[in-house]
N, C-alpha and C. Protein backbone atom coordinates (compact mmCIF):
# COMPACT_ATOMS: atom_id res chain seq x y z
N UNK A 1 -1.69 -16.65 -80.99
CA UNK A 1 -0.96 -15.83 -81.92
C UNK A 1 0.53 -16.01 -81.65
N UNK A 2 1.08 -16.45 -82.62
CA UNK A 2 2.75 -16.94 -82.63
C UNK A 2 3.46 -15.41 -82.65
N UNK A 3 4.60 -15.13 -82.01
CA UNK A 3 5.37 -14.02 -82.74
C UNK A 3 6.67 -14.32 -82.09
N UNK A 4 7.70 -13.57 -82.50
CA UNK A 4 8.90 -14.03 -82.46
C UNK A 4 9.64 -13.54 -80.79
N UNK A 5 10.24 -14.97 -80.43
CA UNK A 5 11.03 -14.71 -79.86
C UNK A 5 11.96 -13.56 -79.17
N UNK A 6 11.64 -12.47 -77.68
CA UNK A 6 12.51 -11.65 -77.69
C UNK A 6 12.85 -11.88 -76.33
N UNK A 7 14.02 -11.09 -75.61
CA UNK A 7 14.53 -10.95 -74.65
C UNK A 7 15.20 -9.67 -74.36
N UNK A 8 14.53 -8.90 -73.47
CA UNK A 8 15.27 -7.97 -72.76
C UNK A 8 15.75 -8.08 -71.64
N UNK A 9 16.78 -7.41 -71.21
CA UNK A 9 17.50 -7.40 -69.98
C UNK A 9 17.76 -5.79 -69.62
N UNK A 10 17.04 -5.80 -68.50
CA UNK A 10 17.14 -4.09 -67.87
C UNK A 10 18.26 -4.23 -66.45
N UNK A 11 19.37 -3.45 -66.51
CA UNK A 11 19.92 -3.33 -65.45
C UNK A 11 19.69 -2.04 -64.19
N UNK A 12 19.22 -2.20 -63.05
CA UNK A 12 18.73 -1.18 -62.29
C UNK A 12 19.93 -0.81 -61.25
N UNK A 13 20.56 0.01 -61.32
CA UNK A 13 21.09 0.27 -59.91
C UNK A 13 19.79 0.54 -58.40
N UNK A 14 20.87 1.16 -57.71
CA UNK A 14 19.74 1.00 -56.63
C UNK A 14 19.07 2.04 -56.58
N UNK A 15 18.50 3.15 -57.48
CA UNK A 15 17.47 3.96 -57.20
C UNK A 15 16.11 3.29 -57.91
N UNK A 16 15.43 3.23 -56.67
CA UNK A 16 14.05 2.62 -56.53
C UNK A 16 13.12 3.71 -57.98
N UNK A 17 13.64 4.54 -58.49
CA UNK A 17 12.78 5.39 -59.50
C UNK A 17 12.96 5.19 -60.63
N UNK A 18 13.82 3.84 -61.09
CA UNK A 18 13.28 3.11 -62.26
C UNK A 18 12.99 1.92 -62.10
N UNK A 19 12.62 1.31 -61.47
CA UNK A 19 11.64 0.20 -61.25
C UNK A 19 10.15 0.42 -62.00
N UNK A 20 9.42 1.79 -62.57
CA UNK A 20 9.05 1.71 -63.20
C UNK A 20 8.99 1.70 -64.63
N UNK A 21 10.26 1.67 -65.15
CA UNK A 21 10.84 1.30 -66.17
C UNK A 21 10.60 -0.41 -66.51
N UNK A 22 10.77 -1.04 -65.42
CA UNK A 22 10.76 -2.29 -65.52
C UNK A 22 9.43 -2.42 -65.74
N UNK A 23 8.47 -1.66 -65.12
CA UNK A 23 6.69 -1.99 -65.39
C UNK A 23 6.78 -1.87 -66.41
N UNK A 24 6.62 -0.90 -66.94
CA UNK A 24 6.43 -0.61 -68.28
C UNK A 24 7.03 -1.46 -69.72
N UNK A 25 8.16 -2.12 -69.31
CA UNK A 25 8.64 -2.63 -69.85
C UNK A 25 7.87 -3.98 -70.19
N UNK A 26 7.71 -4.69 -69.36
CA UNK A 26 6.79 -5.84 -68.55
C UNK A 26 5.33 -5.51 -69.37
N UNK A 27 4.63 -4.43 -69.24
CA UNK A 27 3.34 -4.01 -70.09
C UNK A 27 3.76 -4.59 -71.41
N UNK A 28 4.78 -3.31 -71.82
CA UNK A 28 5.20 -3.63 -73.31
C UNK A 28 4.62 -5.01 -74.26
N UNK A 29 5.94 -6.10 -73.43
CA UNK A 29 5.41 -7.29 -73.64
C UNK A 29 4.29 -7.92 -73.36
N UNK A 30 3.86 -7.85 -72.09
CA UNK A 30 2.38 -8.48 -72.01
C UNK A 30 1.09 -8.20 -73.09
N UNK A 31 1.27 -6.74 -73.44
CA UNK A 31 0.24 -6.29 -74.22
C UNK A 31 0.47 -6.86 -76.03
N UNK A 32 1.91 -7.00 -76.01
CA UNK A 32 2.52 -7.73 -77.36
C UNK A 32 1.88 -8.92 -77.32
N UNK A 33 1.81 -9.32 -76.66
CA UNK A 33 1.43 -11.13 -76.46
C UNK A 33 0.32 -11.18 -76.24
N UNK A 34 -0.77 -10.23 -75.93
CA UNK A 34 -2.36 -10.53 -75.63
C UNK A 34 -2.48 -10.49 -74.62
N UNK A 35 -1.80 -10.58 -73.39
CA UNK A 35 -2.67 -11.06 -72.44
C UNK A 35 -3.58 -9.69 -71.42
N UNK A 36 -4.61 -10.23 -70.82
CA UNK A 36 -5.77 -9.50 -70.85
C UNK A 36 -4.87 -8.62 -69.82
N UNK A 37 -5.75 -6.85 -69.73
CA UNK A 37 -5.30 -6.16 -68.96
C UNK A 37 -5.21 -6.38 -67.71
N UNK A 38 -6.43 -7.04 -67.36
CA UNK A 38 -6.36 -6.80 -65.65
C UNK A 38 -5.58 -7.95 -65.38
N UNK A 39 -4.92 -8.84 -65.93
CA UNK A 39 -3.41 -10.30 -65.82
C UNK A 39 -2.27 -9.09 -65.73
N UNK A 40 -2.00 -8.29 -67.08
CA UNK A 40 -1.04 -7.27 -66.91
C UNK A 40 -0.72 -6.56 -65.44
N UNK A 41 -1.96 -5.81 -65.22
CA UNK A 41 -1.58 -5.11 -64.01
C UNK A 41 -1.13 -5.48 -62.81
N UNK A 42 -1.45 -6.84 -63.20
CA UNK A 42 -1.45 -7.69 -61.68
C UNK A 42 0.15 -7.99 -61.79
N UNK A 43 0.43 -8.39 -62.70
CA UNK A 43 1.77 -8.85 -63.13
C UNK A 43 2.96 -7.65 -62.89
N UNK A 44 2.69 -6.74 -63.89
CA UNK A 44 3.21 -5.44 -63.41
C UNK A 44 3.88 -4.94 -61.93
N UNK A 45 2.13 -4.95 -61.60
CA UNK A 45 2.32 -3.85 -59.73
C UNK A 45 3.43 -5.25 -58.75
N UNK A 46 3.11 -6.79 -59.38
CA UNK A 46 3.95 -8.04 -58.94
C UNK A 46 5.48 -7.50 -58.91
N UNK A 47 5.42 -7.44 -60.38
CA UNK A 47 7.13 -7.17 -60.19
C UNK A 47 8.02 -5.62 -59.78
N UNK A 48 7.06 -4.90 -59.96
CA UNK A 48 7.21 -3.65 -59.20
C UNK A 48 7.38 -3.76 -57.69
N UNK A 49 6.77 -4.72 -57.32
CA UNK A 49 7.10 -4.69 -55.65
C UNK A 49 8.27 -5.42 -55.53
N UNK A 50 8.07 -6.87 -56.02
CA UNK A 50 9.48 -7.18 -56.14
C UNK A 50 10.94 -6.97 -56.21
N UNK A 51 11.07 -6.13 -57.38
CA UNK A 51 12.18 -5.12 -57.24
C UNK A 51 12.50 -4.42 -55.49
N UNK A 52 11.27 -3.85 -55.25
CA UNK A 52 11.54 -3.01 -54.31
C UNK A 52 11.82 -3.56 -53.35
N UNK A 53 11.31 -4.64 -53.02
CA UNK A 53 11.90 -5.52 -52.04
C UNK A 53 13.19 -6.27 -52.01
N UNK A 54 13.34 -6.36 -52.91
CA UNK A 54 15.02 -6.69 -53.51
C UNK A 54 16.03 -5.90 -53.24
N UNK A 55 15.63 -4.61 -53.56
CA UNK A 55 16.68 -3.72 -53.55
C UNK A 55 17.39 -3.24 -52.02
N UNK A 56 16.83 -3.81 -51.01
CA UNK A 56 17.85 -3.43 -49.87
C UNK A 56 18.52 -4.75 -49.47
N UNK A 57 17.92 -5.86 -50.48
CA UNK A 57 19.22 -6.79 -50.12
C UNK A 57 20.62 -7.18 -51.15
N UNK A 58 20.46 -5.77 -51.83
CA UNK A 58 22.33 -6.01 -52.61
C UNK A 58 23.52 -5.83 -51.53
N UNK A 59 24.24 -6.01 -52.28
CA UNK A 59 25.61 -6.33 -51.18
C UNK A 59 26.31 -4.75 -51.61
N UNK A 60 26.60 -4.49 -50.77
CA UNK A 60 27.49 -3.17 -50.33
C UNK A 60 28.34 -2.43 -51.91
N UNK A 61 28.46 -3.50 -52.79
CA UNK A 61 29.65 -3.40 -53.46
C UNK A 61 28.61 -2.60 -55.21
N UNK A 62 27.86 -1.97 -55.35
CA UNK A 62 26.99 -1.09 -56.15
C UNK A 62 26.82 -1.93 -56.66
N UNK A 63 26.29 -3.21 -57.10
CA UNK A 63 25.71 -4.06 -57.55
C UNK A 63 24.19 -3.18 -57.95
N UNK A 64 23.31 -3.56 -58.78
CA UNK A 64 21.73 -3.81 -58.81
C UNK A 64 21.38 -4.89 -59.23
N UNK A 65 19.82 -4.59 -59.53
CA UNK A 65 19.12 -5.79 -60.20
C UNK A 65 19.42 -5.88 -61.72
N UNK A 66 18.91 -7.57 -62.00
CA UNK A 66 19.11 -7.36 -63.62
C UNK A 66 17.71 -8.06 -63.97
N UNK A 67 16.72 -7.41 -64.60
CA UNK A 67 15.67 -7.93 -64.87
C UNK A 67 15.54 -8.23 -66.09
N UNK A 68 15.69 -9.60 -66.42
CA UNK A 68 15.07 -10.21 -68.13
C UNK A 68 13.74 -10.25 -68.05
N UNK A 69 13.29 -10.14 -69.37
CA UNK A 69 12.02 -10.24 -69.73
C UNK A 69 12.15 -11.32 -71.53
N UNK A 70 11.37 -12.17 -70.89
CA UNK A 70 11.29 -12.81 -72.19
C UNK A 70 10.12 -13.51 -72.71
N UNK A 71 9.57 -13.64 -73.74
CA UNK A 71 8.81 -13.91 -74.46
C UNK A 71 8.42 -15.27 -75.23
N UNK A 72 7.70 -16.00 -74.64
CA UNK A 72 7.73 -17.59 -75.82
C UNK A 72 6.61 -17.22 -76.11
N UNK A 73 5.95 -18.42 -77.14
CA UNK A 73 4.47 -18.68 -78.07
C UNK A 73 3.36 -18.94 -76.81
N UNK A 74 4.03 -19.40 -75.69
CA UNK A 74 2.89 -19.69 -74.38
C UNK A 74 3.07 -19.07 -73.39
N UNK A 75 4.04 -17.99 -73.06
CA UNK A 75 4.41 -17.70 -71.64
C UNK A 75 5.23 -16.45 -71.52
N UNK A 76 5.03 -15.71 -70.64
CA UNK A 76 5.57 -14.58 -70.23
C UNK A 76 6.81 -15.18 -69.31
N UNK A 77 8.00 -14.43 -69.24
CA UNK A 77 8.72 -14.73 -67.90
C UNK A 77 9.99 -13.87 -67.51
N UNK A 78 9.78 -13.65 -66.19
CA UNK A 78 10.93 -12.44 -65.63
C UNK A 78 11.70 -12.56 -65.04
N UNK A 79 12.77 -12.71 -64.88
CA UNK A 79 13.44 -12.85 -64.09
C UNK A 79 14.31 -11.68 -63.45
N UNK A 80 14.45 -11.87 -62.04
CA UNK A 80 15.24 -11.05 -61.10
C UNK A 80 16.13 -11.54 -60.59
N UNK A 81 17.30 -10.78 -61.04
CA UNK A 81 18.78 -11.50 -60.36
C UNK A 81 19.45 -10.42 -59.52
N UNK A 82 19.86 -10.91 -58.60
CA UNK A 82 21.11 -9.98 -57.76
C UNK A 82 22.32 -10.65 -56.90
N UNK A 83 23.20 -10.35 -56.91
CA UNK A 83 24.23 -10.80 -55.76
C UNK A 83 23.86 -9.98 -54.37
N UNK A 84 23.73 -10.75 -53.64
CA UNK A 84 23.21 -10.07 -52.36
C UNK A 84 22.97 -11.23 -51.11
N UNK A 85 22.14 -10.48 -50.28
CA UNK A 85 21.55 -11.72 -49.27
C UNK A 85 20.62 -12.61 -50.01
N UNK A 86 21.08 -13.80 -48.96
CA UNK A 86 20.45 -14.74 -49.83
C UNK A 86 19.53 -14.92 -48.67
N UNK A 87 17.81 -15.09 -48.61
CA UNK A 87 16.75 -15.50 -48.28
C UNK A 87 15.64 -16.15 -49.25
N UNK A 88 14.78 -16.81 -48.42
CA UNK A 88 14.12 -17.18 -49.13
C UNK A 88 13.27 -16.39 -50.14
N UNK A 89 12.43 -16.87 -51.09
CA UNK A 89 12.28 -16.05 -52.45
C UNK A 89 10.99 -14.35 -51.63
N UNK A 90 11.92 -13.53 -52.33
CA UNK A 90 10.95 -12.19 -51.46
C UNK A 90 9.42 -12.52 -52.27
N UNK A 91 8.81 -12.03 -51.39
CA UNK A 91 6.90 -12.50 -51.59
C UNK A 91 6.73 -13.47 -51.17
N UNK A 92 7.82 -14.20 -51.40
CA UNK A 92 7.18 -16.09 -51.34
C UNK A 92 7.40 -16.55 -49.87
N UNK A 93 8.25 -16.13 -49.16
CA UNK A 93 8.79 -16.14 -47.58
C UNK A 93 7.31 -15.75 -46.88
N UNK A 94 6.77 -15.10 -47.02
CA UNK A 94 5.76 -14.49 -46.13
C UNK A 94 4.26 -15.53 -46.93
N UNK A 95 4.61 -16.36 -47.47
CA UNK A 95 3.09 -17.00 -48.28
C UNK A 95 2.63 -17.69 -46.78
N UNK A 96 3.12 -18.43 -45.79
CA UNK A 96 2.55 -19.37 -44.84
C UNK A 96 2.14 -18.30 -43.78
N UNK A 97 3.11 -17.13 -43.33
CA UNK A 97 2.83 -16.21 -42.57
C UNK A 97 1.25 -14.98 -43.05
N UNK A 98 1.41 -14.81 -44.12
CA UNK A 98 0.64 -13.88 -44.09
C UNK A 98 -0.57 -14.36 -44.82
N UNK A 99 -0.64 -15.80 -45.01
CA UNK A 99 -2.03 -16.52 -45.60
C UNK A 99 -3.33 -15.41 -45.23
N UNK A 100 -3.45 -15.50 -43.30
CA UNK A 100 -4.33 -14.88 -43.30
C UNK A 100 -4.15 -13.34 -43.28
N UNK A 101 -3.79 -12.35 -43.30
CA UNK A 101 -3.62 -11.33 -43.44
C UNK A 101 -2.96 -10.63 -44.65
N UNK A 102 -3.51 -10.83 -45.59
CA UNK A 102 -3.23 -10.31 -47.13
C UNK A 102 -2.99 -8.46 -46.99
N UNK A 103 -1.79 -7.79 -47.33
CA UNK A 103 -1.12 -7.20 -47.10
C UNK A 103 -1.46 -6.15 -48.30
N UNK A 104 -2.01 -4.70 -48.08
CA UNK A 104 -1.48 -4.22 -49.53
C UNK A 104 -0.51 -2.93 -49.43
N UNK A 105 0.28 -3.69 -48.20
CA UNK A 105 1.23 -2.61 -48.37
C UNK A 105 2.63 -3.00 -48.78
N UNK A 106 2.61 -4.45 -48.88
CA UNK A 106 3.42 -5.90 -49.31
C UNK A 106 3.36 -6.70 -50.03
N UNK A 107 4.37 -7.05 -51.16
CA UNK A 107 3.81 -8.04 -52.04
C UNK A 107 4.22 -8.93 -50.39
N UNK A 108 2.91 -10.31 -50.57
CA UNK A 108 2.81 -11.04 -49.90
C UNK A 108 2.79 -12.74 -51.09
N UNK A 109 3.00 -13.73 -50.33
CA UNK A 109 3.33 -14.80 -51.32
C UNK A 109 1.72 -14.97 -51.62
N UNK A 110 0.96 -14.32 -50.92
CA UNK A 110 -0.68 -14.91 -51.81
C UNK A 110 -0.55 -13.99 -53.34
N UNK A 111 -0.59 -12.34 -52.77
CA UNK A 111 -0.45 -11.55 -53.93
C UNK A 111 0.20 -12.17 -55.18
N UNK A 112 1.45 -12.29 -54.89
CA UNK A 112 2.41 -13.19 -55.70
C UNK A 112 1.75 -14.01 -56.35
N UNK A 113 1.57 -15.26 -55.85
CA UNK A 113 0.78 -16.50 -56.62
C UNK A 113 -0.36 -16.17 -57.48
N UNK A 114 -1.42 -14.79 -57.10
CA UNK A 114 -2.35 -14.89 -57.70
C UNK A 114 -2.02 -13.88 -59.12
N UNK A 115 -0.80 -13.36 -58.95
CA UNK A 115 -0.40 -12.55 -60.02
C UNK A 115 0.18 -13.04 -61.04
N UNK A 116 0.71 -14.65 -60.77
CA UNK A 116 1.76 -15.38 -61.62
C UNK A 116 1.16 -16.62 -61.81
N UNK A 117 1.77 -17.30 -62.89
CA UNK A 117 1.32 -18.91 -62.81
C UNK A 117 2.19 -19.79 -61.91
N UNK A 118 3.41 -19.61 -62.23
CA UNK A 118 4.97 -19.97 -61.93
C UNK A 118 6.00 -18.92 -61.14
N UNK A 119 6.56 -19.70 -59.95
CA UNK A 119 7.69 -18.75 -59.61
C UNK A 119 8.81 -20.01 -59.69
N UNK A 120 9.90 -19.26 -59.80
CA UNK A 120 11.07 -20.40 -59.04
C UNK A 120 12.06 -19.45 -58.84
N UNK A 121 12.69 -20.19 -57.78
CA UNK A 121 13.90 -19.50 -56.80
C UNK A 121 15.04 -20.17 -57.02
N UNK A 122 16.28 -19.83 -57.28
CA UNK A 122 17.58 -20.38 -57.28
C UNK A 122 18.70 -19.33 -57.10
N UNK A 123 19.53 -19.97 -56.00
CA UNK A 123 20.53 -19.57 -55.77
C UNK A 123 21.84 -20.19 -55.39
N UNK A 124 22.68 -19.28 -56.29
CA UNK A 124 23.98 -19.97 -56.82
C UNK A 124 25.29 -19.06 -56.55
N UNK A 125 26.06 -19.26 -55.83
CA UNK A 125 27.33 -18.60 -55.67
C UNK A 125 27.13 -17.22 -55.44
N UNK A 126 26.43 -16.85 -54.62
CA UNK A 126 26.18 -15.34 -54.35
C UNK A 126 24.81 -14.78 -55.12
N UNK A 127 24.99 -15.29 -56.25
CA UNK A 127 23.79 -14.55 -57.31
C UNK A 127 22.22 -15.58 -57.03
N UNK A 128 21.47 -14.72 -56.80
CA UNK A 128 20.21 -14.65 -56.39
C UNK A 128 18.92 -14.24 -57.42
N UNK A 129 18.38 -15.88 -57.92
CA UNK A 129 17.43 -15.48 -59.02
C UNK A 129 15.96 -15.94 -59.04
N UNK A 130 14.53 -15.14 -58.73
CA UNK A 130 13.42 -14.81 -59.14
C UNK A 130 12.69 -14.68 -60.43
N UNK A 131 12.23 -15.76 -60.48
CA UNK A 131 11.87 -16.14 -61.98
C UNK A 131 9.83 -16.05 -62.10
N UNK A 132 9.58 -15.08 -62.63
CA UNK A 132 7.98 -15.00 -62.61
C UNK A 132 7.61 -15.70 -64.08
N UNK A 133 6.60 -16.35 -64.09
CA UNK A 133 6.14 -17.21 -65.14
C UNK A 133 4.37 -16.72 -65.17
N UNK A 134 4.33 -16.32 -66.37
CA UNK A 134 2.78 -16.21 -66.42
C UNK A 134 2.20 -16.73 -67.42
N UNK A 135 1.67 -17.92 -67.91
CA UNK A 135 1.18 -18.31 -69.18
C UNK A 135 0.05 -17.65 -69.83
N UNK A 136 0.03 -17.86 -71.35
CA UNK A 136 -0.99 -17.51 -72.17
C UNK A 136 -2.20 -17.97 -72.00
N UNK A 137 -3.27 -17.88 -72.25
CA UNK A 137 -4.83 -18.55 -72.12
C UNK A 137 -5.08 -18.30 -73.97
N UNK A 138 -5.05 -19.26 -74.07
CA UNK A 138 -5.07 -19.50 -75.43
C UNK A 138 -6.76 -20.64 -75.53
N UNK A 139 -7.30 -20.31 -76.81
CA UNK A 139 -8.80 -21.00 -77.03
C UNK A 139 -8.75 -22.09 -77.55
N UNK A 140 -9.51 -23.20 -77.07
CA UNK A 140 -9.06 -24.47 -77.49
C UNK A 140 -10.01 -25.12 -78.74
N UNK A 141 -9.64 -26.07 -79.18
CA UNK A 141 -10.48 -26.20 -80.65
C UNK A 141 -11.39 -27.75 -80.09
N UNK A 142 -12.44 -28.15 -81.14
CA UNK A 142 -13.22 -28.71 -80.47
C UNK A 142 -12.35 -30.96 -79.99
N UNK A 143 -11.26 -30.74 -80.06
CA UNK A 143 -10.21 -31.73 -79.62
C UNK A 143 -9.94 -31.45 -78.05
N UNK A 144 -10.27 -30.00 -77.99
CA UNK A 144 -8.98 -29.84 -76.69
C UNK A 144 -7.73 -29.28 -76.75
N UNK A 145 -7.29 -29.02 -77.95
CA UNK A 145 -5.95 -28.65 -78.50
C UNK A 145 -5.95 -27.21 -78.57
N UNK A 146 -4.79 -26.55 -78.15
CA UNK A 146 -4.79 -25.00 -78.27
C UNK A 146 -4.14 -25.42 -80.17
N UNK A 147 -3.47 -23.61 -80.26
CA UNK A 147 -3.35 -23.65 -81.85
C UNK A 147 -2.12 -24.31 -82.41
N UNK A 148 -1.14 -24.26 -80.83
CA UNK A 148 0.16 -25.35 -81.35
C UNK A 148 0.17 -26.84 -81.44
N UNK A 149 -1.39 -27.34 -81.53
CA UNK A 149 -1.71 -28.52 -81.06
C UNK A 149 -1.37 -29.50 -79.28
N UNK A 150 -0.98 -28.54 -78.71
CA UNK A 150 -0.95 -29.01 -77.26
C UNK A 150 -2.39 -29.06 -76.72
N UNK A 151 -2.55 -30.54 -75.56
CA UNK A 151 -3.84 -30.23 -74.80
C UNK A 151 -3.48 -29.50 -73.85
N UNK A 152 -4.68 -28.90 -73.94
CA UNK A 152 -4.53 -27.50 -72.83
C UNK A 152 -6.04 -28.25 -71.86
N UNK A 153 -5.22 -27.68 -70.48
CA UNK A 153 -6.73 -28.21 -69.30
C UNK A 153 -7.47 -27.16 -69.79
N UNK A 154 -8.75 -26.77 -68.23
CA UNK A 154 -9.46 -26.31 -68.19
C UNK A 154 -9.19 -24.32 -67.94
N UNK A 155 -7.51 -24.11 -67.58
CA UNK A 155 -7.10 -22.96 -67.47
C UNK A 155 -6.70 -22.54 -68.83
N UNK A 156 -6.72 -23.38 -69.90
CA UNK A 156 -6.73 -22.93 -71.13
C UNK A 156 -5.18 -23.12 -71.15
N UNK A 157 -4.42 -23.94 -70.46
CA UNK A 157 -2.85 -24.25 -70.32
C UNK A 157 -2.47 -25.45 -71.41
């Protein structure tokens, strides 16, 4: 199901008590776009931790987060930006460490991965950006072709 193009951008200072603003927000779209509930939640409680883990590494100067949310014909995607410390991507730092000990008191980089399709990390001149990617599962026709005519594998990608 095609629909149009949107983009939001939520700016959070640092009280951790709208970060669920950002869930909800995040629902909004996911549920606009189809994708199944229990992908949502996962996605959701994902970037809900995220945030929170973010938020004690802004820099002194009242900075927050800025979370986009945007929308294509195949893909969900979020991004988290801040000027702050720069480490490696939060969730994703702990993926080799906490392989075996899956955490649910932590997003951990397994949690992460299994919540998202796509992450990517970049950082540039202070500003620090977290990019969550979750694709559509779209039904394929008897070619192989989803409905934009792309072959899609066996994840329905």
């Amino acid at each position: 199901m095609a629909c149009e193009h949107s983009r939001t951008v939520l700016h959070l200072s640092r009280d951790d008590r709208m970060i669920a603003a950002v869930g909800g927000a995040v629902a909004h779209f996911a549920e606009r776009l189809g994708l199944e509930n229990a992908a949502c939640s996962l996605l959701t409680s994902a970037l809900e931790e995220l945030c929170r883990q973010t938020l004690p590494l802004l820099n002194g100067n009242g900075d927050g987060l800025d979370v986009a949310i945007e929308d294509f014909d195949d893909r969900l995607q979020i991004s988290v930006e801040h000027n702050g410390e720069a480490q490696p991507s939060v969730g994703v730092e702990s993926f080799i460490a906490e392989c075996a000990r899956d955490s649910d008191q932590r997003l951990t980089g397994v949690r992460l991965m299994r919540s998202v399709d796509r992450i990517e990390y970049d950082a540039r001149s202070g500003s620090i950006r977290t990019t969550l990617v979750k694709y559509l599962q779209f039904e394929k026709d008897e070619f192989g072709k989803n409905e934009f005519g792309k072959n899609v594998g066996k994840n329905g990608r």
